[in-house]
Structure formats: C-alpha cells, structure tokens
Protein backbone atom coordinates (compact mmCIF):
# COMPACT_ATOMS: atom_id res chain seq x y z
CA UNK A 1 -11.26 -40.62 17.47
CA UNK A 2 -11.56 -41.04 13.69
CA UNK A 3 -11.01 -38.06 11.43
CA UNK A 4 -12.64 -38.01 8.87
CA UNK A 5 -12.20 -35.89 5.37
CA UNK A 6 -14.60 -32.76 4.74
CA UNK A 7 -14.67 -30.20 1.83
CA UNK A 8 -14.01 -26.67 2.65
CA UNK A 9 -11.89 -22.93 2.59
CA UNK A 10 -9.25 -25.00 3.86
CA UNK A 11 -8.72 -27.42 1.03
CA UNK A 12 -7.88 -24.37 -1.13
CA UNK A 13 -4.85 -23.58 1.36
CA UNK A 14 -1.52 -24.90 0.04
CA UNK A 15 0.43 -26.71 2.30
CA UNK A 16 3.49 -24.65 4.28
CA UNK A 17 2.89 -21.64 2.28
CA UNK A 18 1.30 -18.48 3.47
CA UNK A 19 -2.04 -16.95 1.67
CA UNK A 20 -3.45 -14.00 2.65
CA UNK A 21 -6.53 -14.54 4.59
CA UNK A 22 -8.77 -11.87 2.36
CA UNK A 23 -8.10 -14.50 -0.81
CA UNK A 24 -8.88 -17.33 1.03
CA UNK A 25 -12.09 -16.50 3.25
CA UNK A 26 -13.85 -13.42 4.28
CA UNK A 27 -15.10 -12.71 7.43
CA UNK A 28 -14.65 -9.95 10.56
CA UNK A 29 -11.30 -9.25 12.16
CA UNK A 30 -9.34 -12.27 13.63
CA UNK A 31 -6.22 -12.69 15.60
CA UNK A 32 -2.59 -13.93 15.05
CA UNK A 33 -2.17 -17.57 16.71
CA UNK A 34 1.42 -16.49 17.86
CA UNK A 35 0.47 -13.10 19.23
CA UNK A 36 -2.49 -14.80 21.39
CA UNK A 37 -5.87 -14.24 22.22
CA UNK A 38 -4.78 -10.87 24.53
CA UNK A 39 -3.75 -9.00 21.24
CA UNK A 40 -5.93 -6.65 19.14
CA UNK A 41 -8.34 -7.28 16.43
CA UNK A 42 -6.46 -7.69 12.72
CA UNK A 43 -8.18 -7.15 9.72
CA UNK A 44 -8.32 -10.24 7.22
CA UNK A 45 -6.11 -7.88 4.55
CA UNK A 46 -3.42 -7.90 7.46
CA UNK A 47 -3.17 -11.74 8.22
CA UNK A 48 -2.00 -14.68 6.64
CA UNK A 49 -3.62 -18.06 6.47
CA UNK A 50 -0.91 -20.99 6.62
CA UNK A 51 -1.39 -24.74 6.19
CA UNK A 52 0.67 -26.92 8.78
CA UNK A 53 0.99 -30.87 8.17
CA UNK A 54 -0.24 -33.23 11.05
CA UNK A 55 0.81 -36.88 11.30
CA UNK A 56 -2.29 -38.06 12.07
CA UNK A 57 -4.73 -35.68 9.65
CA UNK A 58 -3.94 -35.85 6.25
CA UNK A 59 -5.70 -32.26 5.70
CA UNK A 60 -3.28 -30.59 7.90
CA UNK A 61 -4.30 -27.16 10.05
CA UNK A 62 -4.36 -23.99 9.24
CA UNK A 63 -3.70 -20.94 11.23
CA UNK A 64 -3.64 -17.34 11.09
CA UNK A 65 -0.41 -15.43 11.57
CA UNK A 66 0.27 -11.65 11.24
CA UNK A 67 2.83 -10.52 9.06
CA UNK A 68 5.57 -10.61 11.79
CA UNK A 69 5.41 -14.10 12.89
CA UNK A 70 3.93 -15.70 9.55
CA UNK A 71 6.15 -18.70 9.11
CA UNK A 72 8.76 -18.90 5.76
CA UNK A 73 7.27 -20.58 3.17
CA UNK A 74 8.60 -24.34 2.45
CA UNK A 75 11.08 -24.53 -0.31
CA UNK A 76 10.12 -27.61 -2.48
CA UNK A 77 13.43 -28.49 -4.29
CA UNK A 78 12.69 -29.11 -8.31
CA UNK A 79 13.41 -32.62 -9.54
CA UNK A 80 15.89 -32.43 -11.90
CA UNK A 81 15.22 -32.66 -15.72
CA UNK A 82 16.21 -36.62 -16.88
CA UNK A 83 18.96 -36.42 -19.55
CA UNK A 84 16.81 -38.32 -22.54
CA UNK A 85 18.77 -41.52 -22.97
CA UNK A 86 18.98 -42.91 -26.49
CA UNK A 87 18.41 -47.03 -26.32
CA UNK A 88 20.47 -48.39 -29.31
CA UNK A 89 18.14 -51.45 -30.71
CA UNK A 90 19.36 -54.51 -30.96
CA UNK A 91 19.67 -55.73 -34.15
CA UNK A 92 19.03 -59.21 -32.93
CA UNK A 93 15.74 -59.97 -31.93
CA UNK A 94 15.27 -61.10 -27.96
CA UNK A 95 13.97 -64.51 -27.89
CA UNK A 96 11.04 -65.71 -26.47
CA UNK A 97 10.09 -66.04 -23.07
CA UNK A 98 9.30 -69.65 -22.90
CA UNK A 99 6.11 -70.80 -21.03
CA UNK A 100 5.41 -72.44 -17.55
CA UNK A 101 3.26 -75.38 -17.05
CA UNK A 102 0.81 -74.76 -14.84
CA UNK A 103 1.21 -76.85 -11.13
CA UNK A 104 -2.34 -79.15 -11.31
CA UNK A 105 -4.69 -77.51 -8.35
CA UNK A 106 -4.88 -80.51 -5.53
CA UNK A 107 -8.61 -80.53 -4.12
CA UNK A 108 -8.44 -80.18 -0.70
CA UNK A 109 -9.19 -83.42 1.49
CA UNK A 110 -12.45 -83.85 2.68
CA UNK A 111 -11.88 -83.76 6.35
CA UNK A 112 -14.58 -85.69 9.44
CA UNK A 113 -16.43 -83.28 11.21
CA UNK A 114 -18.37 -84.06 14.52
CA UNK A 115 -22.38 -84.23 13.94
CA UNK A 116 -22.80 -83.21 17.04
CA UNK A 117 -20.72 -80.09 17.54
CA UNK A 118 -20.06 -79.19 13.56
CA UNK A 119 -16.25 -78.96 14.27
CA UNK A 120 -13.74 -81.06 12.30
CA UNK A 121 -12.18 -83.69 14.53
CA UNK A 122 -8.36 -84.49 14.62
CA UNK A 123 -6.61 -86.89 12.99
CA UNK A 124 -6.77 -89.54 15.43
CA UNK A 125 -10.65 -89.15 14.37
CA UNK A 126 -12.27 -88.45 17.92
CA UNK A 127 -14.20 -85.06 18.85
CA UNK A 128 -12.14 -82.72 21.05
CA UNK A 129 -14.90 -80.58 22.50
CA UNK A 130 -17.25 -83.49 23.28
CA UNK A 131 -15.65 -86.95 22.66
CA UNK A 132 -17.71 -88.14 19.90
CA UNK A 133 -15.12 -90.74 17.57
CA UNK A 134 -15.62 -91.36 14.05
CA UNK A 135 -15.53 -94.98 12.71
C-alpha cells in the first residue's frame, strides 16, 4: 500500500511531545488510546495529543492520551556550541592546482544487426534468434 503525504491538524503536532488536544483541534469529547474504548468520555481540555514516529510513514501517528498515561516528552540533546577556530594564513601562497587533459571520447563501434530480427548479431557475425549471417 503506498502512503502518501496529506496536509492537516496533524502536521502541526510535534513529534514525541505532548500538546493539548484543545490547541491542536476542536471537536466533542474523545477517549484516551491507553484507557480503551470501555472508558468514559474526556473533554478535549483534559487530553493530550502526541505524535509517535513510524518506520514506514514519515508523518508519524498521533494519539490521544489522558493525563495519566500521556507519554514523557522526548529529550532532544543540544548540539554543542563549536569553539570558533582561528585559521592562521599562510603567508605563502598555495600553488596552483595544475590541470588534467581530458581522455579523447572513443565513438562507439558500429556493431551488425540482423535485418530480419533488428537484434545485433555476435561477433562471429551470424543471427542468434534466426540464423541469418552477415558477409
């Protein structure tokens, strides 16, 4: 099956990071995924919309979770700051790179084809599908 991309509520959803469903999209009273579909009605204010990754769907899910089992949110480590590095220049120039010749392109050999069949023949210069031989 081939998922494709669409535009919607869910694009706004960060992944692994809980929202509250009221910010994200309105609507009636919904249930917690964990809890299951026996539990009671939530209201939107009370639940928490959280994008998972998939392997295979680069939009992810997204499920709603009540405040109980919503899941941590991810913690995205910080790259650290690069030290600036001061280059000393040279007070030699670099010399030039020096140029290649170009390799001469080689035309490709015209090769015998069969006029029957319109396949090129072998080298031995007979017709392998119907035994037509060139002379």
């Amino acid at each position: 099956m081939k998922i494709v991309a669409s535009a919607d509520w869910r694009d706004s959803v960060p992944f692994e990071n809980p929202v509250l469903l009221a910010d994200v999209v309105p609507g009636e009273a919904t249930r917690c995924f964990t809890c299951g579909p026996d539990s009671e009605l939530l209201p939107r204010t009370e639940l928490w919309a959280y994008k998972h990754r998939h392997p295979k769907n680069h939009d992810g899910y997204v499920r709603f979770y009540c405040a109980y089992h919503v899941p941590a949110a991810a913690i995205v480590p910080q790259p650290a700051a690069a030290a600036p590095t001061a280059r000393a220049k040279s007070s030699s120039p670099r010399p030039a790179a020096q140029r290649r010749v170009a390799k001469p392109v080689v035309p490709e050999r015209v090769r015998a084809m069969c006029p029957n069949c319109f396949i090129e023949v072998s080298a031995t210069g007979e017709c392998g599908n119907c035994g037509w031989t060139a002379s």
